[in-house]
PDB file of N, CA and C in Angstrom:
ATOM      1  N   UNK A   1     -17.275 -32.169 -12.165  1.00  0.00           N
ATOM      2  CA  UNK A   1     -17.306 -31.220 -13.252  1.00  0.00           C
ATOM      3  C   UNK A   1     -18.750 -31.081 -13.708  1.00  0.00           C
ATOM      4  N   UNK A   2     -18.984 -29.957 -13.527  1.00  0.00           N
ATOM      5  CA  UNK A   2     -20.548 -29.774 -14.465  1.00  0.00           C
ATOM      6  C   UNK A   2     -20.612 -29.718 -15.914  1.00  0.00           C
ATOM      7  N   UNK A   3     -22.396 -29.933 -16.226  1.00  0.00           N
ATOM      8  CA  UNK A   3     -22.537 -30.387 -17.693  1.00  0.00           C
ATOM      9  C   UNK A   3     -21.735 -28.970 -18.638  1.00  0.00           C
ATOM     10  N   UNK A   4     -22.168 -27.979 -17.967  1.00  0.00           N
ATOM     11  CA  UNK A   4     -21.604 -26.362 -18.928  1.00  0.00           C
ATOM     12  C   UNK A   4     -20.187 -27.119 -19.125  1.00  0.00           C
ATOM     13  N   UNK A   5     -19.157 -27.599 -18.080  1.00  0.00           N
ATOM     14  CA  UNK A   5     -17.851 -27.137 -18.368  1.00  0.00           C
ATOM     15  C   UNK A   5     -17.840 -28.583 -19.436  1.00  0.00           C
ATOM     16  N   UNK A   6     -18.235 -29.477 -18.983  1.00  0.00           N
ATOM     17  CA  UNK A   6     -18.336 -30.732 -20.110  1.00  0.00           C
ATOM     18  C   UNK A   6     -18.577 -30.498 -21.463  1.00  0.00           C
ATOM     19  N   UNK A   7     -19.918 -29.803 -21.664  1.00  0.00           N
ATOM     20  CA  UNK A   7     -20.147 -28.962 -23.118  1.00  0.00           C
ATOM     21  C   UNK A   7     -19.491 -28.324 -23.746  1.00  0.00           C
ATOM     22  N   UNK A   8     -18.165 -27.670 -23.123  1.00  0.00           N
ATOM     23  CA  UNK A   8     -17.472 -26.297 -23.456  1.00  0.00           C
ATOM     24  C   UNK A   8     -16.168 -26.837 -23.964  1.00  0.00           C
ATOM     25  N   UNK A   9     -15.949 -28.309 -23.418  1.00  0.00           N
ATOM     26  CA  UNK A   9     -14.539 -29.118 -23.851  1.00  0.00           C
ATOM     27  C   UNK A   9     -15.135 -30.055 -25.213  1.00  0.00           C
ATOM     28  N   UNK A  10     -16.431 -30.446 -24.987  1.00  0.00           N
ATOM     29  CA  UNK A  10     -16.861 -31.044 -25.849  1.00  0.00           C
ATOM     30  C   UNK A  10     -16.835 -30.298 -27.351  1.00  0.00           C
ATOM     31  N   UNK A  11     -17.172 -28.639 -27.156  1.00  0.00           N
ATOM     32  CA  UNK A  11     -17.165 -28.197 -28.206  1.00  0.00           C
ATOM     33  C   UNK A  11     -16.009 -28.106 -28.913  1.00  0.00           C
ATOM     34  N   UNK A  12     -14.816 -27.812 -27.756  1.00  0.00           N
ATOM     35  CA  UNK A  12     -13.479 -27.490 -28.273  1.00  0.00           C
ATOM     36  C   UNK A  12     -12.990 -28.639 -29.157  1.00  0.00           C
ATOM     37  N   UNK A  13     -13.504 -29.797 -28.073  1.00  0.00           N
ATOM     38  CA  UNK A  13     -12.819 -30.907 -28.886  1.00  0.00           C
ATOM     39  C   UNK A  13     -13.415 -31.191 -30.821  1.00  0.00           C
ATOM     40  N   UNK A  14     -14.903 -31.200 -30.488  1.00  0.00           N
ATOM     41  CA  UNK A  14     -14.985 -30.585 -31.672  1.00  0.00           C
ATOM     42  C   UNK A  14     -14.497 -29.797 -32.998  1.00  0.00           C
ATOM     43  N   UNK A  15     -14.096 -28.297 -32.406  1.00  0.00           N
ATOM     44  CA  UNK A  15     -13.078 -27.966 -33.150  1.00  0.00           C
ATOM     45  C   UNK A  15     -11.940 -28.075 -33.859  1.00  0.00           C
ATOM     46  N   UNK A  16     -11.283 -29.113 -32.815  1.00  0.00           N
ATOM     47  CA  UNK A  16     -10.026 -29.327 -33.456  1.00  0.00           C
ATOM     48  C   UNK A  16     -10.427 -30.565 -34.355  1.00  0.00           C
ATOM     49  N   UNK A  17     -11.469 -31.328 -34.243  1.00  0.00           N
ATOM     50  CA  UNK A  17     -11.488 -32.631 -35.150  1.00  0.00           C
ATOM     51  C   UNK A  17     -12.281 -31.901 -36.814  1.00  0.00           C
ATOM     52  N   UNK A  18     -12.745 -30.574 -36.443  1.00  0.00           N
ATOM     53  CA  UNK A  18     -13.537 -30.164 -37.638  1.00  0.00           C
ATOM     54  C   UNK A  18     -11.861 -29.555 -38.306  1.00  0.00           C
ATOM     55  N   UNK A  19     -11.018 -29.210 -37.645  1.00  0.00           N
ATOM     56  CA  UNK A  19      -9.806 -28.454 -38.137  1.00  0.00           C
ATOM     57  C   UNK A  19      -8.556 -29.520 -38.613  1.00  0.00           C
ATOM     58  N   UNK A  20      -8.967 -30.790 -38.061  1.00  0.00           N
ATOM     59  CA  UNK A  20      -7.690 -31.734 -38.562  1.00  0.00           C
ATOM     60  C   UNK A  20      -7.879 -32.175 -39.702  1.00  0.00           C
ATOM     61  N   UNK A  21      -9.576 -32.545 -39.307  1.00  0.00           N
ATOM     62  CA  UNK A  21     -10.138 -33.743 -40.187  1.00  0.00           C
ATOM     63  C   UNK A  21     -10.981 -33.226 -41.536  1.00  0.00           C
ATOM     64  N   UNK A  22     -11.024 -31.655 -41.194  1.00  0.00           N
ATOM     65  CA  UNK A  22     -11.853 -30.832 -42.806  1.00  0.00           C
ATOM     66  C   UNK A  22     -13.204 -31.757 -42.869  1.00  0.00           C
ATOM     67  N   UNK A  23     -13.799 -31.457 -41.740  1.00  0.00           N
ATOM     68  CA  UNK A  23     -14.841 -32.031 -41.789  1.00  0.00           C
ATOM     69  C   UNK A  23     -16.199 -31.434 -41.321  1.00  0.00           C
ATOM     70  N   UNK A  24     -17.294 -31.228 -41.908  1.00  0.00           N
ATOM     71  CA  UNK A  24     -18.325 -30.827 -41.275  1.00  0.00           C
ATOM     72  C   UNK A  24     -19.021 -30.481 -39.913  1.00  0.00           C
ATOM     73  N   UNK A  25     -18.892 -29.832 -39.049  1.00  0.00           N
ATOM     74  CA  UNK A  25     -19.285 -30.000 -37.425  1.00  0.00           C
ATOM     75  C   UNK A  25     -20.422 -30.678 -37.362  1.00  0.00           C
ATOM     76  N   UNK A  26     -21.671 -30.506 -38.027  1.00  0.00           N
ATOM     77  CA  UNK A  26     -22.621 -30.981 -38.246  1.00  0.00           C
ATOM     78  C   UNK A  26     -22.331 -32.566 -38.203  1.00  0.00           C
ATOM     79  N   UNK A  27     -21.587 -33.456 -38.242  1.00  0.00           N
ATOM     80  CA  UNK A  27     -21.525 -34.584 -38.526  1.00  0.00           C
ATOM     81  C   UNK A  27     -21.157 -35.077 -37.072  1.00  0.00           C
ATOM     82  N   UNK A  28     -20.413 -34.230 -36.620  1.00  0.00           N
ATOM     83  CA  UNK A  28     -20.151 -34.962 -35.035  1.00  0.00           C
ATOM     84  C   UNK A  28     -20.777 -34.901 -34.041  1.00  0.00           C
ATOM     85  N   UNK A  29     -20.936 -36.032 -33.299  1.00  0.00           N
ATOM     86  CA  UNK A  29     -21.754 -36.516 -31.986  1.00  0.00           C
ATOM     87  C   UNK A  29     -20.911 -36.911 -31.342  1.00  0.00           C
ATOM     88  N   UNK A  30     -21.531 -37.416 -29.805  1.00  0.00           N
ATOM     89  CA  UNK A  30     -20.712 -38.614 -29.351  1.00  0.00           C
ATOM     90  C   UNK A  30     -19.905 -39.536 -29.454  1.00  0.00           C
ATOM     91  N   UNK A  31     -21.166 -40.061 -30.155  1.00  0.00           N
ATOM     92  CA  UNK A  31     -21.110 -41.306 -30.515  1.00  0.00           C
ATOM     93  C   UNK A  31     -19.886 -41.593 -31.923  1.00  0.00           C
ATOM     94  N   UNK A  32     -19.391 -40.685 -32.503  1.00  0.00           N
ATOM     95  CA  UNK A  32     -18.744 -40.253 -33.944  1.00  0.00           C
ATOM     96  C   UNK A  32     -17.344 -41.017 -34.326  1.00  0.00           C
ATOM     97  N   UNK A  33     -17.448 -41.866 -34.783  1.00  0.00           N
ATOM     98  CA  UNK A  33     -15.813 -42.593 -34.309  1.00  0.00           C
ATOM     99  C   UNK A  33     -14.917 -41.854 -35.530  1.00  0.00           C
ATOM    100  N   UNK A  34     -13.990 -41.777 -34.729  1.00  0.00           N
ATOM    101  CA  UNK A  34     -12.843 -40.268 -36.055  1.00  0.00           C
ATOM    102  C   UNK A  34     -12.328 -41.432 -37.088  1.00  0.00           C
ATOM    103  N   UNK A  35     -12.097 -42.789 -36.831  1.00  0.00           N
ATOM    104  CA  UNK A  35     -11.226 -44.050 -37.757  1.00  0.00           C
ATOM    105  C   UNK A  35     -13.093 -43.976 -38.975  1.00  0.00           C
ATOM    106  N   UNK A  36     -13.642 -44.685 -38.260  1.00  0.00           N
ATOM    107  CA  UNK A  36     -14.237 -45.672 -38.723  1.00  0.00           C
ATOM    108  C   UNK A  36     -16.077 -44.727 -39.746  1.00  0.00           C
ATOM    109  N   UNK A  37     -16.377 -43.135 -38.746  1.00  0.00           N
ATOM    110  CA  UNK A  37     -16.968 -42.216 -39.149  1.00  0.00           C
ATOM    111  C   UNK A  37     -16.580 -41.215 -40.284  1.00  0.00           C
ATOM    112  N   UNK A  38     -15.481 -40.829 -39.748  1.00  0.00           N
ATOM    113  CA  UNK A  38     -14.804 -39.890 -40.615  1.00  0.00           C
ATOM    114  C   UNK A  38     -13.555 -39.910 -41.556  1.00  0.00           C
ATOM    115  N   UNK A  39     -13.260 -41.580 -41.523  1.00  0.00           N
ATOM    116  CA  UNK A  39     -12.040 -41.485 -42.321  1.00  0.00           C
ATOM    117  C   UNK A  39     -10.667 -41.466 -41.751  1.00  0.00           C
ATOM    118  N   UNK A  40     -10.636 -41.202 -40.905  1.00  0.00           N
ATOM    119  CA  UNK A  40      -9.493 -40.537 -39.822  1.00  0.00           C
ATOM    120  C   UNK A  40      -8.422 -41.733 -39.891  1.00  0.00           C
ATOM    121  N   UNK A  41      -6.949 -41.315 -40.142  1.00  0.00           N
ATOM    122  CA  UNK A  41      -6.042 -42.425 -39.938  1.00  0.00           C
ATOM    123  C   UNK A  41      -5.216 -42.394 -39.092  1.00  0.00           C
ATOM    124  N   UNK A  42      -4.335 -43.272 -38.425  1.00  0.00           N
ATOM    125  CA  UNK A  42      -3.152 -42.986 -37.027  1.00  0.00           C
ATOM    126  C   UNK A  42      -2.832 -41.929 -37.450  1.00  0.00           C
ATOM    127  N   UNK A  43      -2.365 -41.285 -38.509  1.00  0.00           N
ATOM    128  CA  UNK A  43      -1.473 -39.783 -38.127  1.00  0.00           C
ATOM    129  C   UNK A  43      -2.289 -38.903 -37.802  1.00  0.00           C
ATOM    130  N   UNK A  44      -4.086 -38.941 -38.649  1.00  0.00           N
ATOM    131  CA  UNK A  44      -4.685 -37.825 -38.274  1.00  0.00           C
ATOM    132  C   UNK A  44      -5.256 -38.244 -36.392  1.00  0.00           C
ATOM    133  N   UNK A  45      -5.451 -39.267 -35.885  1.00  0.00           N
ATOM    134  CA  UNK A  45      -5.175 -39.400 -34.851  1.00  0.00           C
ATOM    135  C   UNK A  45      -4.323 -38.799 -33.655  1.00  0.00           C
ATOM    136  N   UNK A  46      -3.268 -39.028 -34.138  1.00  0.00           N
ATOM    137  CA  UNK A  46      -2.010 -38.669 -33.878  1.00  0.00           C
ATOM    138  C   UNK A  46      -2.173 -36.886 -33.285  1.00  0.00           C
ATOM    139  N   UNK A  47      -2.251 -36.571 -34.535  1.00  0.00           N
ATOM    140  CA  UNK A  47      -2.511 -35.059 -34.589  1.00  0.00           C
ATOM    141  C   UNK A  47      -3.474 -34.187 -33.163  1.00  0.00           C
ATOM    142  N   UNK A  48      -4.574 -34.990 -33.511  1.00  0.00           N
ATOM    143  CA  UNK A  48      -6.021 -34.913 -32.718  1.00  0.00           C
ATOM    144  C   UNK A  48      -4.859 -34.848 -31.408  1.00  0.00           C
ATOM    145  N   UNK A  49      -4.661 -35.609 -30.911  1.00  0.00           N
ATOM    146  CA  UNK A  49      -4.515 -35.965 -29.579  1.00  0.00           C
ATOM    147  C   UNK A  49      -3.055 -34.904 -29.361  1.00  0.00           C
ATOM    148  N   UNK A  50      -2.656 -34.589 -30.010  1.00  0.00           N
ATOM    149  CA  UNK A  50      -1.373 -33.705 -29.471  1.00  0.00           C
ATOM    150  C   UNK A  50      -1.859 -32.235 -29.562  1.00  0.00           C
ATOM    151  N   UNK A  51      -3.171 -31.553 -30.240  1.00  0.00           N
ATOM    152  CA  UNK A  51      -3.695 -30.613 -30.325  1.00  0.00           C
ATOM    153  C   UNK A  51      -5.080 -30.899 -29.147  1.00  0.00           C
ATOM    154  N   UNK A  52      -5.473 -32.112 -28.525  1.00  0.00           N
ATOM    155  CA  UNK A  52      -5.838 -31.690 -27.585  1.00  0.00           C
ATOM    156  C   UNK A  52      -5.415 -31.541 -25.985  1.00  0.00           C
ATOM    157  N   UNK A  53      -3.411 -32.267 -25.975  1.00  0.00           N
ATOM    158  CA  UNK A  53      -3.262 -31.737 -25.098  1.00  0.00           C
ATOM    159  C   UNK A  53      -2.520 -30.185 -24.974  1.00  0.00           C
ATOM    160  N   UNK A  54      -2.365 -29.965 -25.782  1.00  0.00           N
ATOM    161  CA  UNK A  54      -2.261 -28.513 -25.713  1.00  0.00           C
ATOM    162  C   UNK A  54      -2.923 -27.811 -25.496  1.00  0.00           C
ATOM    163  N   UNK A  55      -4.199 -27.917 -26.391  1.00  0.00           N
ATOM    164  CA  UNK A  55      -5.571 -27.304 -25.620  1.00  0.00           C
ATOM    165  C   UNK A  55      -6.554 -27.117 -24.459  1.00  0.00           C
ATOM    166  N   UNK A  56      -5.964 -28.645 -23.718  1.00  0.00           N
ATOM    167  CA  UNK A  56      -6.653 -28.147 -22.026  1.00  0.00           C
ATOM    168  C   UNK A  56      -5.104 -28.609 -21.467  1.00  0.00           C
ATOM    169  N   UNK A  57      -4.261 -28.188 -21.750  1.00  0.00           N
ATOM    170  CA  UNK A  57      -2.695 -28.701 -20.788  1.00  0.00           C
ATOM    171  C   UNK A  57      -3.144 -29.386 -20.062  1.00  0.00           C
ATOM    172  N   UNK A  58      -2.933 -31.032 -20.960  1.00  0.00           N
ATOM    173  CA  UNK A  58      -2.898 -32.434 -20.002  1.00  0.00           C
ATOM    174  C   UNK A  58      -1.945 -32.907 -21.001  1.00  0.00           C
ATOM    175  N   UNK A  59      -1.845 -34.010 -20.210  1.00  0.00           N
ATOM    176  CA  UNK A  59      -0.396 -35.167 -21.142  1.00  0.00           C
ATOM    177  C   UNK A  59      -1.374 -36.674 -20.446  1.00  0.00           C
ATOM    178  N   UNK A  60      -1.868 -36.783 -22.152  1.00  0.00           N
ATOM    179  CA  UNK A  60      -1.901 -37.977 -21.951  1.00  0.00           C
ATOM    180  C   UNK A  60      -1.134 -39.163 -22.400  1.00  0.00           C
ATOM    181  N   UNK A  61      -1.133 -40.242 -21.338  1.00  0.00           N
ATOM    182  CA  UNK A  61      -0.224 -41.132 -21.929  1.00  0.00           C
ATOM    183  C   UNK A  61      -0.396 -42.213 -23.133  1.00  0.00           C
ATOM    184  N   UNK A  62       0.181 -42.387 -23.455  1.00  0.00           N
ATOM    185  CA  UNK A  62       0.727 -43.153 -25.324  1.00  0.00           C
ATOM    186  C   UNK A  62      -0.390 -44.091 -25.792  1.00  0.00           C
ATOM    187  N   UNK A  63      -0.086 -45.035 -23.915  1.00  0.00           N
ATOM    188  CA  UNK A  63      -1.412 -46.307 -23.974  1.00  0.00           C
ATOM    189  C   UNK A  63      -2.712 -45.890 -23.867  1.00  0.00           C
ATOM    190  N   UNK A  64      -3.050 -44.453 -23.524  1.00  0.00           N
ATOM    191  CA  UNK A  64      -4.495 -44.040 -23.660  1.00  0.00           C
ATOM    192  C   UNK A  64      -4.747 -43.321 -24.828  1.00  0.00           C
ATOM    193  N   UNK A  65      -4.039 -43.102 -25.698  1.00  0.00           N
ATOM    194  CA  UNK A  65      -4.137 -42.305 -26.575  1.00  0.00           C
ATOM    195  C   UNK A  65      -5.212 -43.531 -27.735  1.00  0.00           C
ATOM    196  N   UNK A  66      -5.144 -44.494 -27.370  1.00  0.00           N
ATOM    197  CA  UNK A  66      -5.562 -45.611 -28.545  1.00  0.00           C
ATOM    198  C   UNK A  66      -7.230 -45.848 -27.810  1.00  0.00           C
ATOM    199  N   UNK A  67      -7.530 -45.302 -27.095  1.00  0.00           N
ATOM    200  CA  UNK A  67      -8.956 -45.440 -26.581  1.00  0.00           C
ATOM    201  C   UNK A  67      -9.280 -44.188 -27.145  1.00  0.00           C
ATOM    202  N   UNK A  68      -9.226 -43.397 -27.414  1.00  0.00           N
ATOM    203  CA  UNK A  68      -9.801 -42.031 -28.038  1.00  0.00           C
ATOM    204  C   UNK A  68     -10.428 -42.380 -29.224  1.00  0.00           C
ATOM    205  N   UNK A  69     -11.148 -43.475 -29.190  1.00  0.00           N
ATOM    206  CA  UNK A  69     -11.797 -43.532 -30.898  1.00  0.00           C
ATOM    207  C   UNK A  69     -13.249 -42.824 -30.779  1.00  0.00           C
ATOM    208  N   UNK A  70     -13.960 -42.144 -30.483  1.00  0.00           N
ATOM    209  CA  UNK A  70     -14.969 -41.368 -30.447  1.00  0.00           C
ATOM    210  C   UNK A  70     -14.868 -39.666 -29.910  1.00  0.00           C
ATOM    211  N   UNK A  71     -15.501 -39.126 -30.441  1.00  0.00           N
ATOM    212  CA  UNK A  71     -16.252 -37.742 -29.846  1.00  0.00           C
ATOM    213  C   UNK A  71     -15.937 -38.181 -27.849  1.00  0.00           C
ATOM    214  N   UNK A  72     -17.012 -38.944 -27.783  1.00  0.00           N
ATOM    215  CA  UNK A  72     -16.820 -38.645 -26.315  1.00  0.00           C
ATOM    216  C   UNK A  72     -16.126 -39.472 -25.576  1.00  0.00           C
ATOM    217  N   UNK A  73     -15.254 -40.384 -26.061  1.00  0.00           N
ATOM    218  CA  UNK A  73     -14.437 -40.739 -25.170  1.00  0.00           C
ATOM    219  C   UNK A  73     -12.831 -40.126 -25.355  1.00  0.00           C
ATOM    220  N   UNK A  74     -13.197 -39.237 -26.084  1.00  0.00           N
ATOM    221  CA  UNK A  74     -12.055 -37.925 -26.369  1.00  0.00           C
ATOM    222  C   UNK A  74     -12.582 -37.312 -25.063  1.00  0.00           C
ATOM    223  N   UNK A  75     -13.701 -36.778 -25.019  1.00  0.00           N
ATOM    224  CA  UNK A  75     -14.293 -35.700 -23.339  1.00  0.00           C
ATOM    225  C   UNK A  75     -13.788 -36.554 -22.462  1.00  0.00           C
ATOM    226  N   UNK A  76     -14.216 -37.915 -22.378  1.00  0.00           N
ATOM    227  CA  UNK A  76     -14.216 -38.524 -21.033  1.00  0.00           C
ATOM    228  C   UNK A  76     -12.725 -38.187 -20.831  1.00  0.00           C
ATOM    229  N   UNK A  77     -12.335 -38.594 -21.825  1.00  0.00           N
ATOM    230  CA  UNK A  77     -10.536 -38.831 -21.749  1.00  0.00           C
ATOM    231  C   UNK A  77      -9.753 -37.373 -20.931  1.00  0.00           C
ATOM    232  N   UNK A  78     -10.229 -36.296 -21.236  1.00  0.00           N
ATOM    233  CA  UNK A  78      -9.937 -35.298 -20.986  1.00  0.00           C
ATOM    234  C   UNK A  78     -10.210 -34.448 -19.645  1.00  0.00           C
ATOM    235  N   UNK A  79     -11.835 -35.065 -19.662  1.00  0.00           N
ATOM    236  CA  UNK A  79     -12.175 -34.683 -17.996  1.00  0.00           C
ATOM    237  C   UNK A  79     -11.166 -35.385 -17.004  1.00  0.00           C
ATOM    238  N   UNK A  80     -10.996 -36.961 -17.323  1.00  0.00           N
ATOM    239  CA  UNK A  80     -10.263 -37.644 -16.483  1.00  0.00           C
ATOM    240  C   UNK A  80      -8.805 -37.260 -16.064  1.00  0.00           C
ATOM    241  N   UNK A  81      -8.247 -36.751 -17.158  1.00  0.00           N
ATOM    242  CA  UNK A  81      -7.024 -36.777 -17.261  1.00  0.00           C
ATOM    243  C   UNK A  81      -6.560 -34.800 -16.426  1.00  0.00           C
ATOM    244  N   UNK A  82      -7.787 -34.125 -16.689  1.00  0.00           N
ATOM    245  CA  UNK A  82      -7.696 -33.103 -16.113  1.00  0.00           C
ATOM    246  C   UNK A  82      -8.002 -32.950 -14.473  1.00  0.00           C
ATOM    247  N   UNK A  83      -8.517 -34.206 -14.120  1.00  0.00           N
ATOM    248  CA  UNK A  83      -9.049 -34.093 -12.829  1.00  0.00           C
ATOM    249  C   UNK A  83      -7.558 -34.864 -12.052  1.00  0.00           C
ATOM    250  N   UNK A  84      -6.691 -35.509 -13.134  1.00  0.00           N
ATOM    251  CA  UNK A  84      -5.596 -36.540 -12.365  1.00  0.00           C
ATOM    252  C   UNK A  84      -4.370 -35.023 -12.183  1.00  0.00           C
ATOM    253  N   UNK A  85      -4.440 -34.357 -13.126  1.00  0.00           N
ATOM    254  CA  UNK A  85      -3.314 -32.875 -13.000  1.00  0.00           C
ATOM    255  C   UNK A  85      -4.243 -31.954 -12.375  1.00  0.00           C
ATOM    256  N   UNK A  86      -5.185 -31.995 -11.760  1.00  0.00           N
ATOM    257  CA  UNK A  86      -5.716 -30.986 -10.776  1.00  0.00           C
ATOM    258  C   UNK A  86      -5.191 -30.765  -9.768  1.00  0.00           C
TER     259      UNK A  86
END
């Protein structure tokens, strides 16, 4: 996957954490942990992750859903999981 299409999920993912979490875009990076940065609790978690598989149609599973504590291991999570339903 190239950096464009990486950037372009990155942003999305973005979106939906600026839309769950009523939160500034400006504040998120990578590095951004949604618990421990922004406040974020299991339901708004919760949320995140069922609005991002809708958004690139993947299903991720239950036990990976608890590694998603950052910005980019939300991408990683997503590239991976899009390259396993390719």
């Amino acid at each position: 996957m190239n950096e464009e299409a990486v950037e372009s999920i990155e942003s999305k993912v973005k979106d939906i954490v600026v839309d769950v979490l009523r939160v500034d875009r400006s504040r998120l990076a990578p590095t951004t942990h949604l618990m421990k940065d922004l406040g974020a609790d299991s339901l708004d978690a919760l949320d995140v992750a069922v609005r991002i598989e809708k958004a690139f149609d993947i299903k991720v599973p239950d036990e990976a859903i608890k590694d998603f504590l950052t910005i980019g291991d939300i991408v990683r999570g997503i590239v991976e999981y899009r390259n396993i339903s390719a």
